[in-house]
PDB file of N, CA and C in Angstrom:
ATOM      1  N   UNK A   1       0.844  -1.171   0.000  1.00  0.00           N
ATOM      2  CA  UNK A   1       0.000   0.000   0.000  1.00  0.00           C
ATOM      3  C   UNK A   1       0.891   1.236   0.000  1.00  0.00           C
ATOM      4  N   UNK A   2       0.613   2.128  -1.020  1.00  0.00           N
ATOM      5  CA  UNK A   2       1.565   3.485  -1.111  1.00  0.00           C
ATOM      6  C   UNK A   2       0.353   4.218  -0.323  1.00  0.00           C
ATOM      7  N   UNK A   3       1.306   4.931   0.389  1.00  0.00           N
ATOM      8  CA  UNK A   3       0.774   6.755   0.756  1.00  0.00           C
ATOM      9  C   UNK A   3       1.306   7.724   0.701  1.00  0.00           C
ATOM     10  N   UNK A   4       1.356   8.630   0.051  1.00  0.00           N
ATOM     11  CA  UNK A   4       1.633   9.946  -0.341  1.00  0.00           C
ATOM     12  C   UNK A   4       1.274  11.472  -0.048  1.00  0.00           C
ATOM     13  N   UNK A   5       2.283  12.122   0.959  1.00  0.00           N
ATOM     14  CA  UNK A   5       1.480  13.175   1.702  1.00  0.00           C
ATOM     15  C   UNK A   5       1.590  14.609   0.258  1.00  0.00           C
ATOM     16  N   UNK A   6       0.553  14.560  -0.415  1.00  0.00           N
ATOM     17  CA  UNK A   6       0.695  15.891  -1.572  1.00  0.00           C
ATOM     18  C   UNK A   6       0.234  17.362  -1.309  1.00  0.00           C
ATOM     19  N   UNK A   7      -0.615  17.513  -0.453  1.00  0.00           N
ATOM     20  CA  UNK A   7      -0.271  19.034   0.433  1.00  0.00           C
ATOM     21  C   UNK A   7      -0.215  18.972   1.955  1.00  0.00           C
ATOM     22  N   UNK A   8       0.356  19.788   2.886  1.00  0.00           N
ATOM     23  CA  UNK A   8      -0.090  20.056   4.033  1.00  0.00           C
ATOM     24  C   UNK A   8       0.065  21.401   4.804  1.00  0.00           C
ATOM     25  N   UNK A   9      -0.916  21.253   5.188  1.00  0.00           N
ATOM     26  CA  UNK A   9      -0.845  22.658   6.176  1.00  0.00           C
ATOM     27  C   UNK A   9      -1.007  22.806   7.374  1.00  0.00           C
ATOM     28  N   UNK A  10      -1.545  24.077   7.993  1.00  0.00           N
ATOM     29  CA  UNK A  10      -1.574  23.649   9.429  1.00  0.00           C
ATOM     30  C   UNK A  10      -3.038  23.143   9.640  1.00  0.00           C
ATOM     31  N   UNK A  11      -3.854  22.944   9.208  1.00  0.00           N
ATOM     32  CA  UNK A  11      -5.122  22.664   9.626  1.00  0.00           C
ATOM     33  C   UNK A  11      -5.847  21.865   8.182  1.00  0.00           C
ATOM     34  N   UNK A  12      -4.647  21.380   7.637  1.00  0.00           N
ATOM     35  CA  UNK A  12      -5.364  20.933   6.477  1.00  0.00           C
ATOM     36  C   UNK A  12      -3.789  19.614   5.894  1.00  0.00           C
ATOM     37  N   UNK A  13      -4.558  18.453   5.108  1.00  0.00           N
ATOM     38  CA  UNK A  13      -3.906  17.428   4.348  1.00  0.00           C
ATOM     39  C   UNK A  13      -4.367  16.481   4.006  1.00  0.00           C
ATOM     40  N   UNK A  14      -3.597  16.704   2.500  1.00  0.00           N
ATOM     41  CA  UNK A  14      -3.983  15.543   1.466  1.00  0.00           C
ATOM     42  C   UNK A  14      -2.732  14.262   1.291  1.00  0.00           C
ATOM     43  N   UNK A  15      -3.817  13.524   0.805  1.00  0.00           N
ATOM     44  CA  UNK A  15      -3.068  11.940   1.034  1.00  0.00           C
ATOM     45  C   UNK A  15      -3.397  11.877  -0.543  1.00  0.00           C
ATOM     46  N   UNK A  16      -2.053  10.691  -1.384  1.00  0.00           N
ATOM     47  CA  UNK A  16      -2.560  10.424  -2.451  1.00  0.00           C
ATOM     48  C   UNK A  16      -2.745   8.785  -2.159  1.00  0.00           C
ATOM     49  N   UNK A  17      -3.477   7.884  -2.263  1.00  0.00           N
ATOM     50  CA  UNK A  17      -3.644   6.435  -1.423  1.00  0.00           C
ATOM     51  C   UNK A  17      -3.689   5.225  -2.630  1.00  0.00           C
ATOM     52  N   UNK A  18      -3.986   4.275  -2.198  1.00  0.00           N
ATOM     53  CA  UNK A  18      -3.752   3.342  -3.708  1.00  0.00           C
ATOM     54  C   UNK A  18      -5.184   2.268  -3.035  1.00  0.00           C
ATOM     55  N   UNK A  19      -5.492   2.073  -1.556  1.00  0.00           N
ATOM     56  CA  UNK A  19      -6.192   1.065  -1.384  1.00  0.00           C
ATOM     57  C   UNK A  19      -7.367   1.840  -0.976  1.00  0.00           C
ATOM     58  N   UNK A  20      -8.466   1.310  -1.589  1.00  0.00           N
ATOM     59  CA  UNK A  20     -10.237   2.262  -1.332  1.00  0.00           C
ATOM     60  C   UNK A  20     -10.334   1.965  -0.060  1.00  0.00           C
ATOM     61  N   UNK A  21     -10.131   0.594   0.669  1.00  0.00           N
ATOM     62  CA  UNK A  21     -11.047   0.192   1.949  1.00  0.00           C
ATOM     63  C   UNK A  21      -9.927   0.753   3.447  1.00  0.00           C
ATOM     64  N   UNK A  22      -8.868   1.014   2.475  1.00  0.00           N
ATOM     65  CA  UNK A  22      -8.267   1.667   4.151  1.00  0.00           C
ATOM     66  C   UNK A  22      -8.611   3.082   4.081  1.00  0.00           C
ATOM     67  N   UNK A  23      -8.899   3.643   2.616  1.00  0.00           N
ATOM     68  CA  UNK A  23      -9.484   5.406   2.914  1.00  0.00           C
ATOM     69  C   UNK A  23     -10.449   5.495   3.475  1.00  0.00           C
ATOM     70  N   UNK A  24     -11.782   4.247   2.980  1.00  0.00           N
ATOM     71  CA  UNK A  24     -12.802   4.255   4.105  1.00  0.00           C
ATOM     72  C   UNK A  24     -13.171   4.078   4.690  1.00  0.00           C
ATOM     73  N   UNK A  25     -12.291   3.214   5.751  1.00  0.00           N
ATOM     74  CA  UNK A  25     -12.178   2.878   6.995  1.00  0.00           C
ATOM     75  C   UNK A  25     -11.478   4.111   7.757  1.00  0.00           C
ATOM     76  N   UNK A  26     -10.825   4.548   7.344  1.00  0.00           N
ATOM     77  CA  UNK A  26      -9.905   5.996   8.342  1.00  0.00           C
ATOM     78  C   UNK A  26     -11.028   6.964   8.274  1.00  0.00           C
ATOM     79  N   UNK A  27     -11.999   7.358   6.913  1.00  0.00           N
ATOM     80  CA  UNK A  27     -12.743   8.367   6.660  1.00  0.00           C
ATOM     81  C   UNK A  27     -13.871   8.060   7.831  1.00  0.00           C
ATOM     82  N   UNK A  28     -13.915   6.964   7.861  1.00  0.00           N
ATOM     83  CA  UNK A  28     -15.361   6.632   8.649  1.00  0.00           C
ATOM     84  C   UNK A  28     -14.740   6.892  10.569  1.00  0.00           C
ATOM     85  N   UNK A  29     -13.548   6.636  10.744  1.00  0.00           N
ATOM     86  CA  UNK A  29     -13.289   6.518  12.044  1.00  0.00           C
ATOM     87  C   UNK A  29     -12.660   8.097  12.772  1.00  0.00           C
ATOM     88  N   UNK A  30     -12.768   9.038  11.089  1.00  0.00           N
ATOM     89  CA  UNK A  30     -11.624  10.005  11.395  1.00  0.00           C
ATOM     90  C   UNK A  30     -13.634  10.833  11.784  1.00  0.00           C
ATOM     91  N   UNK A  31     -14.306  10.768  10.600  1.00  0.00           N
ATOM     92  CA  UNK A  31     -15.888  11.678  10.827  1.00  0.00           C
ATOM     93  C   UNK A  31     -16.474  11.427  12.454  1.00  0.00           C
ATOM     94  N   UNK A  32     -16.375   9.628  12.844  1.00  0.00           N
ATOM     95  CA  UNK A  32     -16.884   9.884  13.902  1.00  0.00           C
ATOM     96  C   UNK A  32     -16.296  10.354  15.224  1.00  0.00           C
ATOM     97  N   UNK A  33     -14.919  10.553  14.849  1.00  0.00           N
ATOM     98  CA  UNK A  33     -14.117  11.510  15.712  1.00  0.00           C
ATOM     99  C   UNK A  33     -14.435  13.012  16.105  1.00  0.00           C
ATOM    100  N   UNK A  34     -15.282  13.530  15.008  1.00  0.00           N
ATOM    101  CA  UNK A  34     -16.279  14.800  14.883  1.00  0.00           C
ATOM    102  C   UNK A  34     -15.123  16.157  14.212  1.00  0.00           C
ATOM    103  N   UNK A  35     -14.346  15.389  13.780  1.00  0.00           N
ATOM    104  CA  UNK A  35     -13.019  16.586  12.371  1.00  0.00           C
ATOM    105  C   UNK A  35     -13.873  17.446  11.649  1.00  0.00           C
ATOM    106  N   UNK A  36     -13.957  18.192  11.377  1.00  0.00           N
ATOM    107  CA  UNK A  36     -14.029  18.991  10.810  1.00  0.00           C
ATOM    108  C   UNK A  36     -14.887  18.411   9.379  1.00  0.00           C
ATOM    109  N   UNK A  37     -14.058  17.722   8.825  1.00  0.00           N
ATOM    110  CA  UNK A  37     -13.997  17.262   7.354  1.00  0.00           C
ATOM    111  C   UNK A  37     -12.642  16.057   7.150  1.00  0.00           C
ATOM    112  N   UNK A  38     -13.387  15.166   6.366  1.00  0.00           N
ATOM    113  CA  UNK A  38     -12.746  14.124   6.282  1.00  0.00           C
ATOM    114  C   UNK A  38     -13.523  13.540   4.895  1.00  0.00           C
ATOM    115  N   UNK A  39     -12.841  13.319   3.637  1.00  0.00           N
ATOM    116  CA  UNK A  39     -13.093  12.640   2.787  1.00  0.00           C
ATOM    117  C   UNK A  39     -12.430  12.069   1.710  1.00  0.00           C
ATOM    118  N   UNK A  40     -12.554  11.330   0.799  1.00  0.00           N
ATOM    119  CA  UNK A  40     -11.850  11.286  -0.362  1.00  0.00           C
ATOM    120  C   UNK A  40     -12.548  11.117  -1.758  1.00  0.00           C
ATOM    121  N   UNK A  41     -12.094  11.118  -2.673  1.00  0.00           N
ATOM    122  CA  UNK A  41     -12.342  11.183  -4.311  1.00  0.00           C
ATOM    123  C   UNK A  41     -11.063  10.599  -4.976  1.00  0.00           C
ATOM    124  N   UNK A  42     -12.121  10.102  -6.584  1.00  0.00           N
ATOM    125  CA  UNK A  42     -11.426   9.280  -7.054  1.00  0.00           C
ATOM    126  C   UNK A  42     -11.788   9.644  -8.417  1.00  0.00           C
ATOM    127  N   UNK A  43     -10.662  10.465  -8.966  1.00  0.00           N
ATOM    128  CA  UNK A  43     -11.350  10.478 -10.483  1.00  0.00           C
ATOM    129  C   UNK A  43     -11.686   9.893 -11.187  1.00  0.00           C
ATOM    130  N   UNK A  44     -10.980   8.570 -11.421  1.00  0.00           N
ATOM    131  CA  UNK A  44     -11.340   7.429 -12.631  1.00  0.00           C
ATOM    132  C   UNK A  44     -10.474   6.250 -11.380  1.00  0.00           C
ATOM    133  N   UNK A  45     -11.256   5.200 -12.031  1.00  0.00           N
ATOM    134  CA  UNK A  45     -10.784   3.957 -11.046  1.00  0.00           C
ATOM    135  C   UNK A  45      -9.645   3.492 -11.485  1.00  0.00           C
ATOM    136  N   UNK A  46      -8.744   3.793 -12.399  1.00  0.00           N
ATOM    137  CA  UNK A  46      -7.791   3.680 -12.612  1.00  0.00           C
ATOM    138  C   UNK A  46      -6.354   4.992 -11.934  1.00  0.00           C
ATOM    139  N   UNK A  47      -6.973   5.152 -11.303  1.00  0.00           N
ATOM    140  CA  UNK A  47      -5.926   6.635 -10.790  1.00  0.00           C
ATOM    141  C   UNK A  47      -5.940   6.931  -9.269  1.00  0.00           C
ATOM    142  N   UNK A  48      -5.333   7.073  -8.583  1.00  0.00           N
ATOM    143  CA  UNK A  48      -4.749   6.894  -7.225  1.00  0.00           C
ATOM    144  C   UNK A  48      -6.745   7.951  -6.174  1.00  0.00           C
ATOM    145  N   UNK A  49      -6.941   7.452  -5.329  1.00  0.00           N
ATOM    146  CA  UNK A  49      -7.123   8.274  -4.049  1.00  0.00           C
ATOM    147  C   UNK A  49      -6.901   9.471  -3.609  1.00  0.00           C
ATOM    148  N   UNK A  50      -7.538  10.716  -3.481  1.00  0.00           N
ATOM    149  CA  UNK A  50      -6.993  11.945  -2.871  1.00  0.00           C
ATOM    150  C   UNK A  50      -7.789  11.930  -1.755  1.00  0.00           C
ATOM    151  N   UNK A  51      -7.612  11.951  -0.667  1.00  0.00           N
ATOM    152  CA  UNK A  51      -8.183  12.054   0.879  1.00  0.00           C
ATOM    153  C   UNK A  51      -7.650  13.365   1.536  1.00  0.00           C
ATOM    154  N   UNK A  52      -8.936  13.794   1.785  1.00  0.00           N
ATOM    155  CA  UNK A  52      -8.508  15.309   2.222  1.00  0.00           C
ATOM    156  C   UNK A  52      -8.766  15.230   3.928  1.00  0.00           C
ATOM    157  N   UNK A  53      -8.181  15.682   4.742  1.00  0.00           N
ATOM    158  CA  UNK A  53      -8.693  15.799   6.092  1.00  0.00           C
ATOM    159  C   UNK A  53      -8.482  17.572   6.792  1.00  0.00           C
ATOM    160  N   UNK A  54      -9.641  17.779   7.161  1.00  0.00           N
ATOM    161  CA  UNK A  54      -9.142  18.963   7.638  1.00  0.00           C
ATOM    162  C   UNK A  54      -9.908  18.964   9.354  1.00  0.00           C
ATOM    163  N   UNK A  55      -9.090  20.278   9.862  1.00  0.00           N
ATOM    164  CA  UNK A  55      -8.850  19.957  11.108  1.00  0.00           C
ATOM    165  C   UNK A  55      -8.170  20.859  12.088  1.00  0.00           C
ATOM    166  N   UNK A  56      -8.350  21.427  13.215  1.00  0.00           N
ATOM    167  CA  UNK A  56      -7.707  22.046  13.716  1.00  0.00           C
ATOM    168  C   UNK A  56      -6.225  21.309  14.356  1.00  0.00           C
ATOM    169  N   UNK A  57      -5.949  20.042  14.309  1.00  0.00           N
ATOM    170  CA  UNK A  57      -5.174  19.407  15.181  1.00  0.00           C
ATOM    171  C   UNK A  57      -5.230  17.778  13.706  1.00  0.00           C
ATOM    172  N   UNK A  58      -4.999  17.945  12.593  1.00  0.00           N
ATOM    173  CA  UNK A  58      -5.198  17.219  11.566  1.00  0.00           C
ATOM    174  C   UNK A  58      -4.254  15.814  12.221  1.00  0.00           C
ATOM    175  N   UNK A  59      -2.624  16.315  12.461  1.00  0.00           N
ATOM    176  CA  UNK A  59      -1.751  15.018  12.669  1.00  0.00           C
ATOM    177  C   UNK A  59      -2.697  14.152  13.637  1.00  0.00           C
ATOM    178  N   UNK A  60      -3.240  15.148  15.130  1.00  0.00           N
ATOM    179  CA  UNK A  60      -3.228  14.062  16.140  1.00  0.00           C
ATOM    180  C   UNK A  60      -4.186  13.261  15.634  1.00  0.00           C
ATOM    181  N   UNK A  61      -5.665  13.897  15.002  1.00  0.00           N
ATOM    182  CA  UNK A  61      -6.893  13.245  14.128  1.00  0.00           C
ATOM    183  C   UNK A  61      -6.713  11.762  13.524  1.00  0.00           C
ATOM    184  N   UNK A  62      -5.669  12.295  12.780  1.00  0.00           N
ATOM    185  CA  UNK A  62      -5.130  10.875  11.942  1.00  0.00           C
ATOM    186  C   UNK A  62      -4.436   9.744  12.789  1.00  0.00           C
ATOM    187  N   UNK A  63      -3.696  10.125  13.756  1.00  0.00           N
ATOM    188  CA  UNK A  63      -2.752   9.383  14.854  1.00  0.00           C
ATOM    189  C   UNK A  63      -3.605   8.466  15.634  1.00  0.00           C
ATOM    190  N   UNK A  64      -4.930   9.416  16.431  1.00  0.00           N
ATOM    191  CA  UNK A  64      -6.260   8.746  17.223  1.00  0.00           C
ATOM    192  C   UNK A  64      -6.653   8.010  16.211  1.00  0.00           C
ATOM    193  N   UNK A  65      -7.361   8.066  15.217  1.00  0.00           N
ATOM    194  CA  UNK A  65      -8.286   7.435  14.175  1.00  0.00           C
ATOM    195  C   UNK A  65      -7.454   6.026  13.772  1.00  0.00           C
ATOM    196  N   UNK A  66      -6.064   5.951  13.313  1.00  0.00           N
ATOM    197  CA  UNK A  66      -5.075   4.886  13.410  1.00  0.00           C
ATOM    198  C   UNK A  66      -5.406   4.093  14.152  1.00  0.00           C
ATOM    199  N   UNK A  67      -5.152   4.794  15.735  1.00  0.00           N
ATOM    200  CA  UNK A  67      -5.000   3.773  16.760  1.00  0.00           C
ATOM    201  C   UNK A  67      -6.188   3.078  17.234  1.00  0.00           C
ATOM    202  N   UNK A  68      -7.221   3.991  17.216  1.00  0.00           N
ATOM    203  CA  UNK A  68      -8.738   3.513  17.276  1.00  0.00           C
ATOM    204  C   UNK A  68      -8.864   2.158  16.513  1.00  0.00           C
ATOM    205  N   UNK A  69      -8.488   2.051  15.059  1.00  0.00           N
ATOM    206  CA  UNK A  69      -8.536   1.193  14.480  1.00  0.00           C
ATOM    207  C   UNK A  69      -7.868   0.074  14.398  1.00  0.00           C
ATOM    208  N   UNK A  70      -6.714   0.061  15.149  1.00  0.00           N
ATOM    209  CA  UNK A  70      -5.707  -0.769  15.210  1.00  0.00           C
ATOM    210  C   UNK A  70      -6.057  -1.337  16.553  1.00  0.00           C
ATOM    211  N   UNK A  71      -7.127  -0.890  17.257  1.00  0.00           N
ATOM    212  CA  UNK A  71      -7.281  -1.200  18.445  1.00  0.00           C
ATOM    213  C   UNK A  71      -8.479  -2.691  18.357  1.00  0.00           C
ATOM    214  N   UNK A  72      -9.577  -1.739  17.342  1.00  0.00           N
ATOM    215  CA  UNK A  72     -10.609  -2.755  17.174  1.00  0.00           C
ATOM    216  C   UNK A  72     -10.427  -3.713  16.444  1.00  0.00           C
ATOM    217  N   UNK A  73      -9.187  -3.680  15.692  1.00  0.00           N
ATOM    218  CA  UNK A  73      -9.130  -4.884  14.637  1.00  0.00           C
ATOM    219  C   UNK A  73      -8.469  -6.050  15.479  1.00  0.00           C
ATOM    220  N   UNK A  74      -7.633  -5.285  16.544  1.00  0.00           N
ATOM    221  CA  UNK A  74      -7.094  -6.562  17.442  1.00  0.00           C
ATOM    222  C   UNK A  74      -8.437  -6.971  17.948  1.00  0.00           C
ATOM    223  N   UNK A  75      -9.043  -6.765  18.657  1.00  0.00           N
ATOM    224  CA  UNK A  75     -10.410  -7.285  19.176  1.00  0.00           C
ATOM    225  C   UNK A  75     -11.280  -7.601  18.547  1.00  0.00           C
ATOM    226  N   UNK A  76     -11.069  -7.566  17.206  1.00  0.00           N
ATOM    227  CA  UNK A  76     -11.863  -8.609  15.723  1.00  0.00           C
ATOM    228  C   UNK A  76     -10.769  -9.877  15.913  1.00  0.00           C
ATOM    229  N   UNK A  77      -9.738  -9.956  16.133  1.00  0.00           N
ATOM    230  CA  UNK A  77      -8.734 -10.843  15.537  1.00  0.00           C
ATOM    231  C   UNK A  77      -9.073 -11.567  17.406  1.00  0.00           C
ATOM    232  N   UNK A  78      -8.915 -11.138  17.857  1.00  0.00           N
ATOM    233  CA  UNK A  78      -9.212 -12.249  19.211  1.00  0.00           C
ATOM    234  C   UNK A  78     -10.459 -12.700  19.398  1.00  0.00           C
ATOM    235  N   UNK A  79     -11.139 -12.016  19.077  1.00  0.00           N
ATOM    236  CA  UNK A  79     -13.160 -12.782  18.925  1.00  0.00           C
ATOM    237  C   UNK A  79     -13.028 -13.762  17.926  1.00  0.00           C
ATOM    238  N   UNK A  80     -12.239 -13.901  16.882  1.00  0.00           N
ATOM    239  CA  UNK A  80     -12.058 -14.721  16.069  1.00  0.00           C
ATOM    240  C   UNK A  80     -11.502 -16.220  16.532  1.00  0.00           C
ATOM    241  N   UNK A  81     -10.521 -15.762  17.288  1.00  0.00           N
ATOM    242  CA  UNK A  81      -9.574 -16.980  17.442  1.00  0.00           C
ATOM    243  C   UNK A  81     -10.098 -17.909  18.635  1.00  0.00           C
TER     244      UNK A  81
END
């Protein structure tokens, strides 16, 4: 999986991404975090992901939303086993 940071600012950044289900899994975990704005687009299905997040505090957004997710997938992976 490539990720590609193509702008950033202080309250704002774009990702260029290659996999749909990890943009909308972060998009979905970053919105119910209550960000500002969180989305992505895809011009043609042949051409990369742009995920925009904006945010007063964008890094930590993305950092929580990560770990959130990395949290529940362990607790998918042990309900499993």
């Amino acid at each position: 999986m490539n990720i590609e940071i193509i702008n950033q600012e202080k309250d704002l950044i774009e990702l260029k991404m290659d996999n749909i289900t990890v943009a909308e899994v972060l998009r979905v975990y970053l919105n119910n975090s209550g960000i500002k704005f969180a989305a992505w687009r895809r011009e043609h299905p042949v051409k990369p992901i742009v995920f925009r997040i904006e945010d007063s505090n964008v890094k930590k957004a993305v950092s929580d939303a990560v770990s959130a997710i990395r949290k529940d997938a362990d607790k998918i992976v042990k309900a499993v086993k």
